[in-house]
C-alpha atoms as a PDB file:
ATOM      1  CA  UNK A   1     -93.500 -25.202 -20.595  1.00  0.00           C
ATOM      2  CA  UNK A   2     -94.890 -27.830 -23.028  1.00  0.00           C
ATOM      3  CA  UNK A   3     -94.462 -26.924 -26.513  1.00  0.00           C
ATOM      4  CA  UNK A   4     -95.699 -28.373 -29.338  1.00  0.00           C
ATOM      5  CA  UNK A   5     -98.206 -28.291 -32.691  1.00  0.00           C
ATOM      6  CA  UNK A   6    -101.704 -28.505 -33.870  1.00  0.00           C
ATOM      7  CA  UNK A   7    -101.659 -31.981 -35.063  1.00  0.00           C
ATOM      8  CA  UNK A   8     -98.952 -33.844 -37.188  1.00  0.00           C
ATOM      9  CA  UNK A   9    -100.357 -35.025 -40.263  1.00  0.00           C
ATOM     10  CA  UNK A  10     -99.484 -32.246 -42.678  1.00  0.00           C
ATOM     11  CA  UNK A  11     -98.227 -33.665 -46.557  1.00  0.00           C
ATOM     12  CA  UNK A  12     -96.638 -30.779 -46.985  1.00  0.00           C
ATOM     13  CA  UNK A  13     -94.189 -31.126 -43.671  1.00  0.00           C
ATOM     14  CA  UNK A  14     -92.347 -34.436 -45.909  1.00  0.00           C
ATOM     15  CA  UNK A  15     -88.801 -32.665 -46.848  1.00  0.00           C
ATOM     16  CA  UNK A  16     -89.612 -29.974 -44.436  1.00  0.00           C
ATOM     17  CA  UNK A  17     -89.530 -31.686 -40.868  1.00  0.00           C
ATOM     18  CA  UNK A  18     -90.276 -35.857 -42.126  1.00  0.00           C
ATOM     19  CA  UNK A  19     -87.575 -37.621 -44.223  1.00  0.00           C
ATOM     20  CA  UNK A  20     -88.323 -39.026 -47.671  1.00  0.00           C
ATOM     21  CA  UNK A  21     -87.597 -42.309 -46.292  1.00  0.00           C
ATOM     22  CA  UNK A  22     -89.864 -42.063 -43.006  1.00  0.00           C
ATOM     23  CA  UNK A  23     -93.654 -43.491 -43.936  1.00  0.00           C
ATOM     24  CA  UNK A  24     -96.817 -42.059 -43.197  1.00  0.00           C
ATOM     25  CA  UNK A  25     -97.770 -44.197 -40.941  1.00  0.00           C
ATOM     26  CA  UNK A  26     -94.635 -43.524 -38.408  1.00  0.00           C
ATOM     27  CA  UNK A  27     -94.854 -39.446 -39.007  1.00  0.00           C
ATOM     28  CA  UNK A  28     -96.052 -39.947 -35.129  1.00  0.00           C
ATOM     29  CA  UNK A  29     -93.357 -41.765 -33.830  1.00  0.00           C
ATOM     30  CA  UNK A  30     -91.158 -39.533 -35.737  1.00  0.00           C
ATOM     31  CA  UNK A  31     -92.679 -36.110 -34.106  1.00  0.00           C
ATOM     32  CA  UNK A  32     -92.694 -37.602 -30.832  1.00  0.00           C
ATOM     33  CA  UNK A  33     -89.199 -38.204 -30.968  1.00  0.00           C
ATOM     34  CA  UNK A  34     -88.710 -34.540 -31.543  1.00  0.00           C
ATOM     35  CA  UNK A  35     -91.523 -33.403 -29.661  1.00  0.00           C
ATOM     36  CA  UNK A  36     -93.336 -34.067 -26.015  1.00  0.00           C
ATOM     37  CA  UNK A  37     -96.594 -32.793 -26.800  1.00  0.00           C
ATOM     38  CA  UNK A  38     -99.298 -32.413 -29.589  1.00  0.00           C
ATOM     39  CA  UNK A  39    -102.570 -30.632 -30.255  1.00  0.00           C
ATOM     40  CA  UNK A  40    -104.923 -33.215 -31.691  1.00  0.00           C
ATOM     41  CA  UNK A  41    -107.144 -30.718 -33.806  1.00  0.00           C
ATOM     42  CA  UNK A  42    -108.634 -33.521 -36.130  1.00  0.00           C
ATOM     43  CA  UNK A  43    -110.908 -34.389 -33.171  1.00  0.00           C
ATOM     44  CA  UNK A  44    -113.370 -30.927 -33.702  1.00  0.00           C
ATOM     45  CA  UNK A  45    -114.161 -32.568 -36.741  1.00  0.00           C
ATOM     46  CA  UNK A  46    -114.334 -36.368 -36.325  1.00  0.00           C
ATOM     47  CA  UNK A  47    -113.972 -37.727 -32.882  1.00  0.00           C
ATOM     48  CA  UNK A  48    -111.582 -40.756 -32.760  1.00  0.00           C
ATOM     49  CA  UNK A  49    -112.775 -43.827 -31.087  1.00  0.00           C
ATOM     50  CA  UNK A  50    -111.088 -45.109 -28.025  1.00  0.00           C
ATOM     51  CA  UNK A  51    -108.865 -47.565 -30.338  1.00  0.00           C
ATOM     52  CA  UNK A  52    -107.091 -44.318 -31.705  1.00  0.00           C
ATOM     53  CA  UNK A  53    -106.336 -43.087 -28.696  1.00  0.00           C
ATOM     54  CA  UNK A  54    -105.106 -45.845 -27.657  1.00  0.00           C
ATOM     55  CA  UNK A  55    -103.017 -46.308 -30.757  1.00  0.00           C
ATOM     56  CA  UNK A  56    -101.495 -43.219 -29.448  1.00  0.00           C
ATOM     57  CA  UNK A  57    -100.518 -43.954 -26.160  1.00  0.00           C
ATOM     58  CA  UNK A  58     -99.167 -47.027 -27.037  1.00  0.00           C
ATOM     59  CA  UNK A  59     -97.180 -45.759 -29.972  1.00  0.00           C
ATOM     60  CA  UNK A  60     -95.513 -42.387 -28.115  1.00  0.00           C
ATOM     61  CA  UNK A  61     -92.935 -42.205 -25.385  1.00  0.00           C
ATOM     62  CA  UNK A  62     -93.604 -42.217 -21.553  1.00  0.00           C
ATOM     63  CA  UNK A  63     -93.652 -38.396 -20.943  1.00  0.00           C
ATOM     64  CA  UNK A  64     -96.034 -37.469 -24.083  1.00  0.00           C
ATOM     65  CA  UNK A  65     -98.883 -35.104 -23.749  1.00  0.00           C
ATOM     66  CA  UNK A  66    -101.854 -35.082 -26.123  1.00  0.00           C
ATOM     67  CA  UNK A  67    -103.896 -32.195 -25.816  1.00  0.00           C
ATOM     68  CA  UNK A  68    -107.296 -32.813 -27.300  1.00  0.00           C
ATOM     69  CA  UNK A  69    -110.252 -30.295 -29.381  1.00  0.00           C
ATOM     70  CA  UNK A  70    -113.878 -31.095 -28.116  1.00  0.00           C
ATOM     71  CA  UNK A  71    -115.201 -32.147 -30.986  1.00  0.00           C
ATOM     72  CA  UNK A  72    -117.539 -29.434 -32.842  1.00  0.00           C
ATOM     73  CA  UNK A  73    -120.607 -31.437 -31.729  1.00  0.00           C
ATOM     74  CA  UNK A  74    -120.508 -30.258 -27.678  1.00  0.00           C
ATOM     75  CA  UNK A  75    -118.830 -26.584 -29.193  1.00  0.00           C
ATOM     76  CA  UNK A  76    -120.719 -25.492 -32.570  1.00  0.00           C
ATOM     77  CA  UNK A  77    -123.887 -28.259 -32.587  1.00  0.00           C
ATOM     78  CA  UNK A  78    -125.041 -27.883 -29.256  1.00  0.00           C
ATOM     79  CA  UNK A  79    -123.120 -24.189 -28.608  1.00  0.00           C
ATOM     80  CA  UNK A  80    -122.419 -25.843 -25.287  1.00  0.00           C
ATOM     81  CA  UNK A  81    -126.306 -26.533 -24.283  1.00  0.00           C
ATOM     82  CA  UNK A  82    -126.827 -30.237 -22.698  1.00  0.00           C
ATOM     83  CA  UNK A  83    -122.990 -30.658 -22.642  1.00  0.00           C
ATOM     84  CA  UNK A  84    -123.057 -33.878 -20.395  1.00  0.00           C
ATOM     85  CA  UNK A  85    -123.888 -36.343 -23.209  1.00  0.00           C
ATOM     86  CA  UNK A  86    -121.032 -35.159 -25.683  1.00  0.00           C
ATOM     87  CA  UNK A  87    -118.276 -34.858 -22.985  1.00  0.00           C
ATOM     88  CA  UNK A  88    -118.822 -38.063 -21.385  1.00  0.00           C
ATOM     89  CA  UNK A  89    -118.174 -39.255 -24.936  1.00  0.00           C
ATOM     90  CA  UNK A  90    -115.060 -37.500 -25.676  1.00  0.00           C
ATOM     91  CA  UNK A  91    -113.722 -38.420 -21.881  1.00  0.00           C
ATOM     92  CA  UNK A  92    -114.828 -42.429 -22.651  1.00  0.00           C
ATOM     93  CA  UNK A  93    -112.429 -42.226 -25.452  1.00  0.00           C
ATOM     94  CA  UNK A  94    -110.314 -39.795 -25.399  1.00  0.00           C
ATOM     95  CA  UNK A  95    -109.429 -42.023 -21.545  1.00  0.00           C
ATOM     96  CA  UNK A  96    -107.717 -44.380 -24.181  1.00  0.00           C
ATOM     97  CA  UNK A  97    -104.749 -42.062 -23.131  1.00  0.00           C
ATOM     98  CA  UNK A  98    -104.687 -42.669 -20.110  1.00  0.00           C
ATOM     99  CA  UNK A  99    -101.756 -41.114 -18.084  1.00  0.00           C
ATOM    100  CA  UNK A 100    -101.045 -39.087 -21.582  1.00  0.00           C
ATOM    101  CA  UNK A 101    -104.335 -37.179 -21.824  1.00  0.00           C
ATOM    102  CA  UNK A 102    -103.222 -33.415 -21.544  1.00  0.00           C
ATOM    103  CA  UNK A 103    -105.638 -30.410 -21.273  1.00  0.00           C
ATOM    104  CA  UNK A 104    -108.896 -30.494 -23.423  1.00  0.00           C
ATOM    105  CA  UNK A 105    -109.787 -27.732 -25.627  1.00  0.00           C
ATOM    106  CA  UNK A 106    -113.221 -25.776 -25.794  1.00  0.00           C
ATOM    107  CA  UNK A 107    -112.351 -23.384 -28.742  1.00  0.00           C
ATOM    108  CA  UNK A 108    -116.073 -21.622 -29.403  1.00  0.00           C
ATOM    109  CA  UNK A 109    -117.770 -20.667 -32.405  1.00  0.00           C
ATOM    110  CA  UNK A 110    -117.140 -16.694 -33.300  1.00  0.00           C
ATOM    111  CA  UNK A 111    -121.175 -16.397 -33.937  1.00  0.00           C
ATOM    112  CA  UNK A 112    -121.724 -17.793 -30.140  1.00  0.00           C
ATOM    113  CA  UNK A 113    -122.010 -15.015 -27.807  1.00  0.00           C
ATOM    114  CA  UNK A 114    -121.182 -15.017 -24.165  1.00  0.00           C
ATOM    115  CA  UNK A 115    -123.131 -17.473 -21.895  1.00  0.00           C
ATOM    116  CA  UNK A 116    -121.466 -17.881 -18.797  1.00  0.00           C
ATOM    117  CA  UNK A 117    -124.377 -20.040 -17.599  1.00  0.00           C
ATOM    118  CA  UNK A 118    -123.915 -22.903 -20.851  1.00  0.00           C
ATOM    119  CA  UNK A 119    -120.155 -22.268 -19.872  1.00  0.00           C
ATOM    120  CA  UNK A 120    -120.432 -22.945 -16.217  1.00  0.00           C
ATOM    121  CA  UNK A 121    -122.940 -25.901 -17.009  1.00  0.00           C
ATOM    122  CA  UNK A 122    -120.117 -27.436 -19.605  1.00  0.00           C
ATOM    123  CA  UNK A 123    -117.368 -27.395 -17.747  1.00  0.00           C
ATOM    124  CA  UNK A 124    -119.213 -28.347 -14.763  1.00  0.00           C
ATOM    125  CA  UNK A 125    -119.607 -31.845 -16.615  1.00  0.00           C
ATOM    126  CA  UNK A 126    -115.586 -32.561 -16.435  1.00  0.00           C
ATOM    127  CA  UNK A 127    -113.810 -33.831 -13.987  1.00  0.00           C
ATOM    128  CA  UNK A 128    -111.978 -31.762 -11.739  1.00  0.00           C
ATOM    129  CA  UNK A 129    -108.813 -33.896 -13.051  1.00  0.00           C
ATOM    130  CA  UNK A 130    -109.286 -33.427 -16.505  1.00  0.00           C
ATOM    131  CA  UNK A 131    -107.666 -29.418 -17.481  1.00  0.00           C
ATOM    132  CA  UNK A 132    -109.720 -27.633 -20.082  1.00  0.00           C
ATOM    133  CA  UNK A 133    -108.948 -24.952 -21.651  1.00  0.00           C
ATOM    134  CA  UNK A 134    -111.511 -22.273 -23.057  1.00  0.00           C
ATOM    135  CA  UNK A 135    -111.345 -20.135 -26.372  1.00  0.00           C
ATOM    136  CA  UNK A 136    -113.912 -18.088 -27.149  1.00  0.00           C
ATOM    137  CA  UNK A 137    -114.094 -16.061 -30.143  1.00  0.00           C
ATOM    138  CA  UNK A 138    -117.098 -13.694 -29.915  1.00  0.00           C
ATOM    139  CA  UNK A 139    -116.153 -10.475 -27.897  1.00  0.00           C
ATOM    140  CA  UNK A 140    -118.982 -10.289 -25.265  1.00  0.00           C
ATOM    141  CA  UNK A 141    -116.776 -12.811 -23.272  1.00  0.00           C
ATOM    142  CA  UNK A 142    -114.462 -10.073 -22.536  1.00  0.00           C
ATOM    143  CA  UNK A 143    -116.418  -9.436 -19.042  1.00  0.00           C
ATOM    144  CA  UNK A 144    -116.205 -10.618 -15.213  1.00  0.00           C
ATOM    145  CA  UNK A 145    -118.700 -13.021 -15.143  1.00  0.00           C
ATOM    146  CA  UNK A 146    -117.218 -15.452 -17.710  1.00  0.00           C
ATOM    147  CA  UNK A 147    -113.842 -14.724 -15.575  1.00  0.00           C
ATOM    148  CA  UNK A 148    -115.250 -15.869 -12.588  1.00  0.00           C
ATOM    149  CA  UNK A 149    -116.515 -18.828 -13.893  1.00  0.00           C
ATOM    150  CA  UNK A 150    -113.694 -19.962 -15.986  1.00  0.00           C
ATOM    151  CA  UNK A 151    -111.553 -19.477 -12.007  1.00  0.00           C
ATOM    152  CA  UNK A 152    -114.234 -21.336 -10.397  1.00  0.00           C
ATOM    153  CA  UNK A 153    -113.486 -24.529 -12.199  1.00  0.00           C
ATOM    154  CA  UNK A 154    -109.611 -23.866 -12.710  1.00  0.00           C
ATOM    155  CA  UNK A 155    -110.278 -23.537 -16.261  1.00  0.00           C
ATOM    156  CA  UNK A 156    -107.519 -21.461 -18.122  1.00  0.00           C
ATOM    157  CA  UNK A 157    -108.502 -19.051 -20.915  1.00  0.00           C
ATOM    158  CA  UNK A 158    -106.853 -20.141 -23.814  1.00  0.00           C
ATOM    159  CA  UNK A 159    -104.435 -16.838 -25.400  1.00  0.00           C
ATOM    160  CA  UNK A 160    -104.672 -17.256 -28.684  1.00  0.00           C
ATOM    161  CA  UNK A 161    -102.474 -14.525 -31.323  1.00  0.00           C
ATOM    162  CA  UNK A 162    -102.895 -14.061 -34.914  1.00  0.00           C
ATOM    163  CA  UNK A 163    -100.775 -11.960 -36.695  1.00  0.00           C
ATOM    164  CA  UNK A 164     -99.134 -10.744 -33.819  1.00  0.00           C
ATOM    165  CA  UNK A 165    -102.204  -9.318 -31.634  1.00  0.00           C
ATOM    166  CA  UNK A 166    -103.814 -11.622 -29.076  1.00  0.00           C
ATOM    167  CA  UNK A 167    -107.498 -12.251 -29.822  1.00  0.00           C
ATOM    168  CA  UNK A 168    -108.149 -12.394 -25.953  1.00  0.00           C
ATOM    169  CA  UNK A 169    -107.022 -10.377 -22.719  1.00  0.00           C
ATOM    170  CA  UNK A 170    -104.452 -11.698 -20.895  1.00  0.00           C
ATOM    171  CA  UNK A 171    -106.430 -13.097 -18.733  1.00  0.00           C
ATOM    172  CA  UNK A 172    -104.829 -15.886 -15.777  1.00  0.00           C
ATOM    173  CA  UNK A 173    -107.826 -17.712 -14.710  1.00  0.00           C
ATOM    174  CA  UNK A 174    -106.562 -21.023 -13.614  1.00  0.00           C
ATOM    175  CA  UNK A 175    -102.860 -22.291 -11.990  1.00  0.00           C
ATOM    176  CA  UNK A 176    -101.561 -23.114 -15.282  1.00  0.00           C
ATOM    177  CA  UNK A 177    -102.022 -22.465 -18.906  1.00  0.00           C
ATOM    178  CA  UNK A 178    -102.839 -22.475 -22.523  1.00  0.00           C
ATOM    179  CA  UNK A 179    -101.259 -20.473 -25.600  1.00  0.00           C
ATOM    180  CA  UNK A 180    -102.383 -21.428 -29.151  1.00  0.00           C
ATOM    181  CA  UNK A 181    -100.276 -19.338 -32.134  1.00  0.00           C
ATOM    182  CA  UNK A 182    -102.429 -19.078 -35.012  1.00  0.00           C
ATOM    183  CA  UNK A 183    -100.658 -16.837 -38.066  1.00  0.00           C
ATOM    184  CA  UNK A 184     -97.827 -14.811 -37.727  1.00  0.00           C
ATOM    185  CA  UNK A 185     -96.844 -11.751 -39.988  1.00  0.00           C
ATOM    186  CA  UNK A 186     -93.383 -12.725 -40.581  1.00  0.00           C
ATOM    187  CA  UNK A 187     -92.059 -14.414 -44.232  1.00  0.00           C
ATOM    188  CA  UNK A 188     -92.928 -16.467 -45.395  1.00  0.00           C
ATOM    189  CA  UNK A 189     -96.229 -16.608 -44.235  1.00  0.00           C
ATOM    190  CA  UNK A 190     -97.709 -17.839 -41.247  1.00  0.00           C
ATOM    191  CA  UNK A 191     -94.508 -17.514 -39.475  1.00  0.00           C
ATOM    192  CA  UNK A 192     -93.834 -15.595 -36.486  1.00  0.00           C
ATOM    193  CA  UNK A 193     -91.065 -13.560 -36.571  1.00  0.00           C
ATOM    194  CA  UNK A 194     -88.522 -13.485 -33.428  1.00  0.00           C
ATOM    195  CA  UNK A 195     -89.768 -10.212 -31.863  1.00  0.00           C
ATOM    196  CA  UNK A 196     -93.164 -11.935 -31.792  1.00  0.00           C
ATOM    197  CA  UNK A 197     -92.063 -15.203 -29.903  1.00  0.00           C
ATOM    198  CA  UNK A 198     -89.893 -13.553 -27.572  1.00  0.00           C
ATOM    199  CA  UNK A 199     -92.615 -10.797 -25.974  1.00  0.00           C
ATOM    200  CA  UNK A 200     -95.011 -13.923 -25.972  1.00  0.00           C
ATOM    201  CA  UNK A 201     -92.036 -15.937 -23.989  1.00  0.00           C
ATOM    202  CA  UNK A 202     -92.598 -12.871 -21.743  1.00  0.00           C
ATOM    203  CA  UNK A 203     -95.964 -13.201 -20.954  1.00  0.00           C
ATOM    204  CA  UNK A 204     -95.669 -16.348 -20.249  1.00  0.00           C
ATOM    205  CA  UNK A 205     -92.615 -16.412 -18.031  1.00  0.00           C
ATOM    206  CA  UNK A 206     -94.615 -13.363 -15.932  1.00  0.00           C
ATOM    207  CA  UNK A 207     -97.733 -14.774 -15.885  1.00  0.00           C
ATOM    208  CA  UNK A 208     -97.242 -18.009 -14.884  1.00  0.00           C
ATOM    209  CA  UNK A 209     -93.263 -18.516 -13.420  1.00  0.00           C
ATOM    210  CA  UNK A 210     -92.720 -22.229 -12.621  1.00  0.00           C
ATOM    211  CA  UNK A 211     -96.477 -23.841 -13.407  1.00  0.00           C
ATOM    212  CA  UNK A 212     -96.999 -25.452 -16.579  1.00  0.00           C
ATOM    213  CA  UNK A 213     -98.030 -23.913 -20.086  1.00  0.00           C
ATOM    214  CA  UNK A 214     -99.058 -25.360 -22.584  1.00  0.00           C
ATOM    215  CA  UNK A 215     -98.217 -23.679 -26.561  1.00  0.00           C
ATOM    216  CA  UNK A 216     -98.847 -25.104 -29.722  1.00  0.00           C
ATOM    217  CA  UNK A 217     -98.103 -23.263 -32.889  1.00  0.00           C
ATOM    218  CA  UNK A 218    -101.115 -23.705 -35.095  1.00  0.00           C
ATOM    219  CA  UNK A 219     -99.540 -22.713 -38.091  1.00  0.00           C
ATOM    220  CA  UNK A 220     -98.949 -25.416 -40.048  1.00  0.00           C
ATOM    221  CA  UNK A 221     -98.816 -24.481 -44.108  1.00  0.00           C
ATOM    222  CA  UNK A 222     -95.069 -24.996 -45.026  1.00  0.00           C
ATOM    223  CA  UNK A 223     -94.183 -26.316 -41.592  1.00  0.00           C
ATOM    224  CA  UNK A 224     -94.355 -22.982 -40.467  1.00  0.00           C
ATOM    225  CA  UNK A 225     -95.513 -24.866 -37.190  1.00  0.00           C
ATOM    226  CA  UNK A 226     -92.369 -26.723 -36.481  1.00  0.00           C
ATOM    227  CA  UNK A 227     -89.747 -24.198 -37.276  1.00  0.00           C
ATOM    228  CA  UNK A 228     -91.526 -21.720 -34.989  1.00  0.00           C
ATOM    229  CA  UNK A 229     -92.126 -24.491 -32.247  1.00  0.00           C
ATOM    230  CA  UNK A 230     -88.434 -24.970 -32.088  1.00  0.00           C
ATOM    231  CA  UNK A 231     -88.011 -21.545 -32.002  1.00  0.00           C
ATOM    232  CA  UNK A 232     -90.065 -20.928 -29.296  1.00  0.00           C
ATOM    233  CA  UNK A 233     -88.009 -23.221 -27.160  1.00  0.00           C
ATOM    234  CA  UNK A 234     -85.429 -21.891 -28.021  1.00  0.00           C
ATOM    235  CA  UNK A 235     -85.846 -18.733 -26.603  1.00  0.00           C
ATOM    236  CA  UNK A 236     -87.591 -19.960 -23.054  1.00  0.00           C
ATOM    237  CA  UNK A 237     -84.435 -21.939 -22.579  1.00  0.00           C
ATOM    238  CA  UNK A 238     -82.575 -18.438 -23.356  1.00  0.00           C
ATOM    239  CA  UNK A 239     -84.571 -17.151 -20.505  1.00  0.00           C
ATOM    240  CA  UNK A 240     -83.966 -20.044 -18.379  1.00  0.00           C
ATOM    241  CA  UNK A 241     -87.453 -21.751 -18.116  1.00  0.00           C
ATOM    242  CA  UNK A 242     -87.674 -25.576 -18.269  1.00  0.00           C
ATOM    243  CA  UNK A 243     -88.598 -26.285 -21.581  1.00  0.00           C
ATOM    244  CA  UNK A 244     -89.947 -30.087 -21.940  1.00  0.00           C
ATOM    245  CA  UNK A 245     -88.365 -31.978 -24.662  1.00  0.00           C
ATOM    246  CA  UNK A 246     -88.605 -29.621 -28.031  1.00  0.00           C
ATOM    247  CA  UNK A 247     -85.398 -29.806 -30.665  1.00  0.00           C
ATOM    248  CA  UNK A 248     -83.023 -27.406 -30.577  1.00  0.00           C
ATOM    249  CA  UNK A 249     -83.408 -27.215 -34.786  1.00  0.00           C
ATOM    250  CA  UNK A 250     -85.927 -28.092 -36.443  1.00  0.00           C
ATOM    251  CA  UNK A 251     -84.955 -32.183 -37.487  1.00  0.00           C
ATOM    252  CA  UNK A 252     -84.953 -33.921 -40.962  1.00  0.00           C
END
């Protein structure tokens, strides 16, 4: 189990998880000391060219995993039609991570309803060494067809909870996978209170027994992120799944 955040660059995580005396520019060196994996969301917006990836490789240990949000272009521009232009783009740069590039992630507009054909065609487009995860957000995905696809091409359907309630079935489409944790109910707010991580822990440790998952705790306001992020490893190790490199408390 990988754990890990959506992205690092948060002001308000300086006191909370990055010392006073730690610049912005190392804040990445410093959460991949902690941490062996990150969500890079900042890509759905802008898509970094190949010299920031590479700046990433270069600048993280040997065992860290970026996971990496198709930019909005291929996802909310295009809704996923003509995808082979805009993902040979992200893969030309995002490739600037070489042995570091984790799963990509498709996370779909909430207006886009279900298109298993656009879907098929999309991830079609990657190569079959390159993960990708899926998230749609529009309920008429919920059916066989998209399920079938997503197994065809070993995609995994990304679980994704807010407030406590997963905003998907529990669907296992692919031989490893994807958890994103969004907004929890506990205090203070967006953190996720123990009961919460634990049953998730659960579903993971069922689901998916010794093949690698990937979590990242989207909820970043007040570093609500990190503290659950540790938390989370905290109680896989409890249940005695190998937990890549996550603190044991959250660091400052």
């Amino acid at each position: 189990m990988r754990i890990g955040t959506s992205g690092w660059q948060y002001k308000d995580w300086r006191d909370r998880f990055y010392p006073r005396d730690v610049p912005h520019r190392l804040w990445l060196e410093h959460y991949a000391a902690a941490f062996g994996t990150v969500e890079v969301n900042n890509a759905f917006y802008r898509l970094p060219e190949r010299s920031t990836f590479e700046g990433w490789r270069d600048r993280t240990p040997d065992d860290f995993v970026v996971a990496v949000k198709a930019s909005r272009f291929l996802t909310h521009v295009k809704r996923l039609r003509e995808p082979g232009e805009p993902v040979a783009r992200l893969l030309e740069r995002a490739a600037g991570l070489g042995r570091k590039l984790g799963p990509v992630l498709l996370q779909l507009p909430p207006t886009l309803p279900a298109d298993p054909a656009a879907l098929d065609a999309t991830l079609a487009a990657f190569p079959p060494d390159v993960r990708v995860a899926v998230e749609p957000r529009h309920e008429s995905w919920w059916n066989g067809e998209v399920r079938d696809v997503l197994r065809s091409h070993n995609a995994a359907l990304c679980w994704a909870d807010r407030k406590g309630r997963p905003q998907s079935p529990l669907w296992r489409t692919a031989d490893w996978g994807y958890l994103r944790l969004h907004e929890g109910r506990a205090a203070p707010w967006p953190r996720y209170g123990r009961t919460s991580l634990d049953t998730w822990t659960g579903r993971l440790a069922e689901a998916f027994q010794e093949q690698t998952v990937y979590v990242y705790c989207n909820n970043d306001p007040g570093g609500a992120a990190i503290a659950d992020a540790v938390a989370l490893a905290h109680l896989a190790r409890r249940r005695g799944l190998d937990v890549g490199r996550a603190p044991d408390r959250v660091p400052n």
